[in-house]
Protein backbone atom coordinates (compact mmCIF):
# COMPACT_ATOMS: atom_id res chain seq x y z
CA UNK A 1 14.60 -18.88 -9.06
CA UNK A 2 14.90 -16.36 -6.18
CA UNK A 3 11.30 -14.19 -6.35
CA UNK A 4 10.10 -11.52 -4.31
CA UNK A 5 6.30 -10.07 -4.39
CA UNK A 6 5.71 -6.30 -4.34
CA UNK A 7 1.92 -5.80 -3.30
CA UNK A 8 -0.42 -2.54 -4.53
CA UNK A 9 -1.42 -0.49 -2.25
CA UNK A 10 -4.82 2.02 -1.91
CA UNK A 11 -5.68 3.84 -5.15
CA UNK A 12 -5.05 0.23 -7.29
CA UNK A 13 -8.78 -0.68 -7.31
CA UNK A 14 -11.52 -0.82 -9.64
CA UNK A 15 -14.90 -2.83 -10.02
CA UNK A 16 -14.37 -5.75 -11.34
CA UNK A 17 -10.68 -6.36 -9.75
CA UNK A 18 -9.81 -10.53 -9.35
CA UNK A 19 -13.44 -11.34 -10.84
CA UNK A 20 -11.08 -13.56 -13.20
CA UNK A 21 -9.21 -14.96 -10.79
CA UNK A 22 -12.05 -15.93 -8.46
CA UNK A 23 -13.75 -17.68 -11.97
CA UNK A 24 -10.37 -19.50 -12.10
CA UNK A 25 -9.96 -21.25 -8.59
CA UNK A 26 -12.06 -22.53 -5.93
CA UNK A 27 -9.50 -21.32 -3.78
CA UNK A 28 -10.17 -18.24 -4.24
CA UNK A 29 -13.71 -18.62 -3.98
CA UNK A 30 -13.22 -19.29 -0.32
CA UNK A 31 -10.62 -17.12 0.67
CA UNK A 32 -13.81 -14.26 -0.88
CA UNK A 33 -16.02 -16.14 1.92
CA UNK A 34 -13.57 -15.66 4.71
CA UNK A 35 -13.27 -11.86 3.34
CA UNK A 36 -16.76 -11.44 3.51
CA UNK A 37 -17.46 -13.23 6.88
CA UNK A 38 -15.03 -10.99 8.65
CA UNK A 39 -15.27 -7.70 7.03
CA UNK A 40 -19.70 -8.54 7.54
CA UNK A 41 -19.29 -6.90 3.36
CA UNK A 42 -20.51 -9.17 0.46
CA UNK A 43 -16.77 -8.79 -0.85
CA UNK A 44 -18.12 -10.36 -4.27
CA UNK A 45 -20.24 -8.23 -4.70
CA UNK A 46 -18.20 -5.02 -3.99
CA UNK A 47 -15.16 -5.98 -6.02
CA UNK A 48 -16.98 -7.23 -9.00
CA UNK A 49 -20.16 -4.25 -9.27
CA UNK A 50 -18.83 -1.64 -7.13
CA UNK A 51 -19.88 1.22 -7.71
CA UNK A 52 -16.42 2.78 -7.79
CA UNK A 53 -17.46 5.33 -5.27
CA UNK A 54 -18.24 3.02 -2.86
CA UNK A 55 -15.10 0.46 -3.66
CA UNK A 56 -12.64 4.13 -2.99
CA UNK A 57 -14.03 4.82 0.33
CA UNK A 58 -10.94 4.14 2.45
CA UNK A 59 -12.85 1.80 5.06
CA UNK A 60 -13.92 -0.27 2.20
CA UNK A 61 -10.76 -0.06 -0.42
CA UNK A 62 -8.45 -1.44 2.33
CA UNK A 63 -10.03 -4.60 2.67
CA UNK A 64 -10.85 -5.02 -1.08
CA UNK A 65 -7.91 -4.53 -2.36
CA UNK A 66 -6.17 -7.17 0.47
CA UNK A 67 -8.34 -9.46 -0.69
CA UNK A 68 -7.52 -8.73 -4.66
CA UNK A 69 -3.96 -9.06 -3.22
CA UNK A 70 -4.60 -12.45 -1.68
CA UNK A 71 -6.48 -13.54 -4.68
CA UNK A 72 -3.21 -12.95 -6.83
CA UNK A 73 -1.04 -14.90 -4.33
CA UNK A 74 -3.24 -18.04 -3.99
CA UNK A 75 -3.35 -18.75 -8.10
CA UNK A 76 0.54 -18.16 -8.04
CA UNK A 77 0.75 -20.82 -5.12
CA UNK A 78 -1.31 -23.26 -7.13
CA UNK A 79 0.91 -22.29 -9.91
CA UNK A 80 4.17 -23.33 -7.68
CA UNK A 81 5.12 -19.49 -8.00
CA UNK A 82 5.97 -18.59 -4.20
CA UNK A 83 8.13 -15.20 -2.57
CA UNK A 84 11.42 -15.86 -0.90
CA UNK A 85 11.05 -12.16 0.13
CA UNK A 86 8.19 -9.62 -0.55
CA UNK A 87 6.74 -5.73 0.51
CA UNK A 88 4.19 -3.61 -0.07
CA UNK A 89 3.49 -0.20 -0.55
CA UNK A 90 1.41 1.49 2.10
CA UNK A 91 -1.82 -1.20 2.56
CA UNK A 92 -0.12 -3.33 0.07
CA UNK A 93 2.47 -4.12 3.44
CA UNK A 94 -0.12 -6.03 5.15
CA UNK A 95 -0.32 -8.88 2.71
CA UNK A 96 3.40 -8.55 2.55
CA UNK A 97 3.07 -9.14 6.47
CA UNK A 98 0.62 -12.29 5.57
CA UNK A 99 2.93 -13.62 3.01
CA UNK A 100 6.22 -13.63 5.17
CA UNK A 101 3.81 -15.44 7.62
CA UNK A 102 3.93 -12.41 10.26
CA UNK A 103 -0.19 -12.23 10.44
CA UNK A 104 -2.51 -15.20 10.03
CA UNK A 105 -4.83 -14.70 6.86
CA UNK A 106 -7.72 -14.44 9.33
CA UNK A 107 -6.14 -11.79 11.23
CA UNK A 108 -4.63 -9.71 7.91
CA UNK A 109 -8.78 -9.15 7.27
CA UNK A 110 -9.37 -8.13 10.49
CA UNK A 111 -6.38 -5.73 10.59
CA UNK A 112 -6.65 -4.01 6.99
CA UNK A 113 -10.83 -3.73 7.94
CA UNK A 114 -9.71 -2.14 11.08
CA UNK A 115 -7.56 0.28 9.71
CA UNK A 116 -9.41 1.26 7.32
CA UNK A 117 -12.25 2.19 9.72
CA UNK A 118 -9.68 4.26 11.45
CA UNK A 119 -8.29 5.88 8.64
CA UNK A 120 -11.61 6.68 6.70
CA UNK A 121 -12.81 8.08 10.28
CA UNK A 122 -9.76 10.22 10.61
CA UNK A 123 -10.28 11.34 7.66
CA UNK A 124 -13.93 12.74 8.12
CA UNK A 125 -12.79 14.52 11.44
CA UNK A 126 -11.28 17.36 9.38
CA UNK A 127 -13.28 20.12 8.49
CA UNK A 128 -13.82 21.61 5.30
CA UNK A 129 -12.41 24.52 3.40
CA UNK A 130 -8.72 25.30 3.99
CA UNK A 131 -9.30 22.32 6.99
CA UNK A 132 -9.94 19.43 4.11
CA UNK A 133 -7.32 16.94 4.26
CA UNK A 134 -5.98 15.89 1.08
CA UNK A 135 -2.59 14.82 -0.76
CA UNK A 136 -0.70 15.99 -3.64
CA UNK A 137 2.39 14.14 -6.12
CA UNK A 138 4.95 16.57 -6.66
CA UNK A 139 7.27 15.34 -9.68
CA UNK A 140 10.65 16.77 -10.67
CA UNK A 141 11.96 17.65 -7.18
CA UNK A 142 14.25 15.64 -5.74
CA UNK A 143 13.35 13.96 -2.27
CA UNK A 144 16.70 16.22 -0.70
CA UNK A 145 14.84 19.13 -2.17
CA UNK A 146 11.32 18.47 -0.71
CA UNK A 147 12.49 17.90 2.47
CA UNK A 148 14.24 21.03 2.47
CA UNK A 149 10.95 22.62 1.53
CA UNK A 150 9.03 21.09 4.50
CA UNK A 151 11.40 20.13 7.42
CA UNK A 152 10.12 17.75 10.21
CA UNK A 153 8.04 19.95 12.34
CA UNK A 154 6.12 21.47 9.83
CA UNK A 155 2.65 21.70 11.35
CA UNK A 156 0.13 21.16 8.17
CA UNK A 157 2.25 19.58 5.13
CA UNK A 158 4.41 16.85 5.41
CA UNK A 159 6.36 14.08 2.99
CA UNK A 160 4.51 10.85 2.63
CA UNK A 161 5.27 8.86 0.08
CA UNK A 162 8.70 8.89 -2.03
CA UNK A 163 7.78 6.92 -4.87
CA UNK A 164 10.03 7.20 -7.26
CA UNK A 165 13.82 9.79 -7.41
CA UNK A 166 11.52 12.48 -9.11
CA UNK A 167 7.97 11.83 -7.52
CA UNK A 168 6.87 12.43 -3.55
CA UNK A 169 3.75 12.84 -2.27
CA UNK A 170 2.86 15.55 0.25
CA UNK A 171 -0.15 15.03 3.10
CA UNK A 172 -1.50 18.10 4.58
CA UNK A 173 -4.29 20.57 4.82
CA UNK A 174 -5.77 21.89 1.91
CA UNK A 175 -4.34 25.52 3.06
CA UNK A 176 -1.14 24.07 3.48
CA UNK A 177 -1.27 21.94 -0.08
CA UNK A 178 -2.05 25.28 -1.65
CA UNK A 179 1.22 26.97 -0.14
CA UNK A 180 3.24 23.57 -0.75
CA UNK A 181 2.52 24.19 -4.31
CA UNK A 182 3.89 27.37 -4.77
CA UNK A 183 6.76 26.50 -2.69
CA UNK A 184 7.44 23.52 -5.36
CA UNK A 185 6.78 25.25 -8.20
CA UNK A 186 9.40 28.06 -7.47
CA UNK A 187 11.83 25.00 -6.47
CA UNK A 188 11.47 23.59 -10.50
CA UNK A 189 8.78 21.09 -9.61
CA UNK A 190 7.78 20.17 -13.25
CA UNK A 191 3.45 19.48 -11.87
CA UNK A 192 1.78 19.35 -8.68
CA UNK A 193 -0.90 16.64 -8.89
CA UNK A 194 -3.86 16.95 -6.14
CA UNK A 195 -4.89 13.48 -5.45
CA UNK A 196 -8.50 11.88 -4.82
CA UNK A 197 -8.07 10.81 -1.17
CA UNK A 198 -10.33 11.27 1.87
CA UNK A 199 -7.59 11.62 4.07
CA UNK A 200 -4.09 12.96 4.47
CA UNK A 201 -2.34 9.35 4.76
CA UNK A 202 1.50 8.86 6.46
CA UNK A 203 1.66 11.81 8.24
CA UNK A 204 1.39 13.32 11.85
CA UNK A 205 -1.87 14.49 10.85
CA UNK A 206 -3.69 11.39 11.64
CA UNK A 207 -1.46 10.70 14.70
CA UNK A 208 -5.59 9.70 16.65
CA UNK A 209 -6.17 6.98 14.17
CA UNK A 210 -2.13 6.04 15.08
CA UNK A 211 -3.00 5.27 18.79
CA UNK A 212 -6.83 4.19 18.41
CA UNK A 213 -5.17 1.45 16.30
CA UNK A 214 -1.75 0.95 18.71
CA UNK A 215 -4.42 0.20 21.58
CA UNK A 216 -6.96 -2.40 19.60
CA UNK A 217 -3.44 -4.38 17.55
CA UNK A 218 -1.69 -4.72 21.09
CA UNK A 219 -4.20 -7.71 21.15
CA UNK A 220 -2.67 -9.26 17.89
CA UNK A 221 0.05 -12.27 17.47
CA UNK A 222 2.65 -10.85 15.01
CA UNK A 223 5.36 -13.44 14.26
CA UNK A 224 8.75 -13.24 13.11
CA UNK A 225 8.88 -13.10 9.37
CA UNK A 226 10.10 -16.37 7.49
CA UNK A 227 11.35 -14.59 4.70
CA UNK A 228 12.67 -11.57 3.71
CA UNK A 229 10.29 -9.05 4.70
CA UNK A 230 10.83 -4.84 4.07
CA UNK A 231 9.28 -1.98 5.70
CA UNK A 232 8.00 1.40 4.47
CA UNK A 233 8.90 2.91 7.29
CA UNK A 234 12.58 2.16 7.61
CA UNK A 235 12.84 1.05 4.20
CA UNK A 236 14.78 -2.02 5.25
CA UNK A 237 13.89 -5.44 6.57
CA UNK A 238 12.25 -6.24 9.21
CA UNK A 239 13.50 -8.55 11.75
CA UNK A 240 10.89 -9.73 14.53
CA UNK A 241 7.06 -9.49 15.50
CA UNK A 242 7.82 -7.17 17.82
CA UNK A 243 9.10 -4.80 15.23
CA UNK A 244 6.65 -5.74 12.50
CA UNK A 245 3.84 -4.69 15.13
CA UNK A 246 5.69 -1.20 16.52
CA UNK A 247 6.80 -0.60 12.44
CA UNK A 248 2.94 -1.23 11.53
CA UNK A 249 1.80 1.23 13.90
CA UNK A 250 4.19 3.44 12.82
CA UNK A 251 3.11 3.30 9.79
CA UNK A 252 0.02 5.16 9.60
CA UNK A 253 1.89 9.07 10.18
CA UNK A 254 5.29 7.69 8.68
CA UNK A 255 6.66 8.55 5.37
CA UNK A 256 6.30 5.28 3.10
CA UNK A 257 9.99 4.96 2.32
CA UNK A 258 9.16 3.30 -1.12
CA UNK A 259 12.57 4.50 -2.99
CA UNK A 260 14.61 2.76 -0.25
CA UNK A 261 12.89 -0.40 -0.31
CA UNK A 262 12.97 -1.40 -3.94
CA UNK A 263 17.01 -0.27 -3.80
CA UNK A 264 17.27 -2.68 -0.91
CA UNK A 265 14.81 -5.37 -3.08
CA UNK A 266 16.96 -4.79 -6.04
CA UNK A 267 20.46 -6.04 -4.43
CA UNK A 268 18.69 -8.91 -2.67
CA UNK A 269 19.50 -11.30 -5.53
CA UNK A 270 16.39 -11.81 -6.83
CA UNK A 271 15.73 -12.99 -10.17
CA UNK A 272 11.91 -12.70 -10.81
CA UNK A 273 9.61 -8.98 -9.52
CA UNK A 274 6.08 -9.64 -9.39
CA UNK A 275 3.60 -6.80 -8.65
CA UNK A 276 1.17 -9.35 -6.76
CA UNK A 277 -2.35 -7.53 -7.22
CA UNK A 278 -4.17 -5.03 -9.44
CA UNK A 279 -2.93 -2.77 -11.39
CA UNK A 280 0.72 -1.78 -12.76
CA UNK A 281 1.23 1.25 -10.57
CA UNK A 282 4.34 -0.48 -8.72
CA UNK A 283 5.77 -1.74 -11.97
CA UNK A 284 5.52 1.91 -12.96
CA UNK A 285 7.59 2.96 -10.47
CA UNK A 286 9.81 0.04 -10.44
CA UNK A 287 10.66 0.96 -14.17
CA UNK A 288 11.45 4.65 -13.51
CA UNK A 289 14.30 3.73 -10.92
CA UNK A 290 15.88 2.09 -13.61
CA UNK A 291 16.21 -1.14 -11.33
CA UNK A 292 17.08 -4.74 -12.16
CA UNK A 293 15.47 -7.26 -12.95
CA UNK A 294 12.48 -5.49 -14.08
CA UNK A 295 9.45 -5.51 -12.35
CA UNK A 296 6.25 -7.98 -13.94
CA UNK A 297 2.52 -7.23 -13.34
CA UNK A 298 0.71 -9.95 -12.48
CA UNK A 299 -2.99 -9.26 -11.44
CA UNK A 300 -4.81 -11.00 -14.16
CA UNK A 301 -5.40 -14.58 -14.88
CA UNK A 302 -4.06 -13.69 -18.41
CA UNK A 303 -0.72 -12.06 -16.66
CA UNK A 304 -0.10 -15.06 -14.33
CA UNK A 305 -0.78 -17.87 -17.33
CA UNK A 306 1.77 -15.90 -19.47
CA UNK A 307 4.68 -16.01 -16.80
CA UNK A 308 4.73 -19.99 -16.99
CA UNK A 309 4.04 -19.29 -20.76
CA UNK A 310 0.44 -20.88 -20.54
């Protein structure tokens, strides 16, 4: 069986994520101490109690959800379920970069604790008012037709994500968010979904947090991927360090090229999808490109048991 791993990103947690999975294996029991003695968080405590405001603030989301990634991975490996290839979408691509054995465990917490510092920083440098930073979903316009709408150069909205043929998210000011959405709604764009982020994520806009973080990972090993390994930036794989480390720099004002990627996945052969984490927000999306074969959640203890019919 030919597998690959596709691993949530920010916006897949909530309190009580992997408290099932760390009752289930001592494994994961210590890979929550590691967590916790790098981050300096009790990680048990903020996965498992929350409260959900403070598990969404980006600094502290980032690392959580890594580790409810991690914790997924590790049960499957003591299951003998392992990736010949694997991504992730936005923070999801850092356990991708652990699990291709581009990062060191140790060094994936420091990274994903790091940029989320960054990012939640960034975030808190915009003002208020028509400065606020946010993102929106915009579904039922193609991703030909959105980028006709806001061409590269476009000072305060910008493509981020393209999730799905029919859904991309915008980043931008909330002046420019409020102009994007009349622009999409005169283009046919069926809603126009504000989002609950802090900051507006993949784009130019938080090109400071881009070279604060370029200047603290030049100090990082990244080695060449072992396995298949696909970016959101390019939207194919990747293949050296070198460009895992320029691609995850990159990555923080690029365009998660999530549409690309799973097209790519889904002619790689494989015969088993796992989403590797919480939630079922990447089987979602795996499901509405019609792509084969289809796309399994796997976060729970209850989800993993039932793939080797437990």
């Amino acid at each position: 069986m030919k597998t690959c791993f596709l691993y949530p990103g920010q916006g897949a947690q909530f309190p009580g994520m992997a408290r099932d999975l760390w009752e289930e294996s001592v494994q994961v029991k210590d890979l929550f101490t590691l967590a916790s003695d790098i981050t300096g968080w009790d990680m048990k405590q903020l996965l498992f109690e929350g409260p959900a405001e403070e598990l969404s603030r980006t600094d502290k989301t980032q690392p959580a959800i890594t580790l409810a990634n991690e914790a997924v991975k590790t049960v499957l490996a003591q299951r003998g379920i392992v990736s010949q290839g694997c991504a992730g979408f936005s923070l999801g691509e850092y356990a991708a970069l652990e699990d291709a054995g581009v990062l060191s465990r140790e060094d994936l917490f420091r990274l994903v604790t790091l940029r989320g510092h960054l990012m939640h920083q960034a975030g808190e440098r915009f003002g208020s008012g028509e400065d606020a930073p946010g993102m929106a979903a915009v579904i039922g316009l193609t991703a030909t037709q959105v980028d006709e709408l806001f061409p590269a150069g476009t000072e305060d909205v910008f493509p981020a994500n393209y999730n799905a043929p029919n859904q991309i998210v915008l980043a931008g000011t909330a002046a420019g968010l409020g102009r994007a959405e009349g622009l999409c709604k005169e283009a046919g764009a069926r809603r126009f979904l504000r989002l609950k982020v802090s900051g507006p994520f993949h784009s130019p806009l938080l090109d400071e947090a881009r070279k604060e973080f370029a200047e603290a990972v030049s100090h990082y090993v990244f080695n060449d991927p072992v396995k298949a390994l696909y970016s959101n930036v390019t939207g194919r794989t990747v293949s050296s360090g070198g460009e895992a480390k320029d691609l995850a720099i990159a990555q923080i004002i690029s365009p998660v090229r999530w549409v690309e990627e799973e097209n790519l996945i889904a002619k790689g052969g494989y015969d088993t999808i796992l989403e590797t984490g919480p939630g079922k927000v990447l089987t979602g999306l795996w499901k509405s490109a019609a792509l084969e074969p289809s796309c399994t959640p796997c976060g729970t203890i209850g989800e993993i048991q039932a793939l080797r019919g437990e």
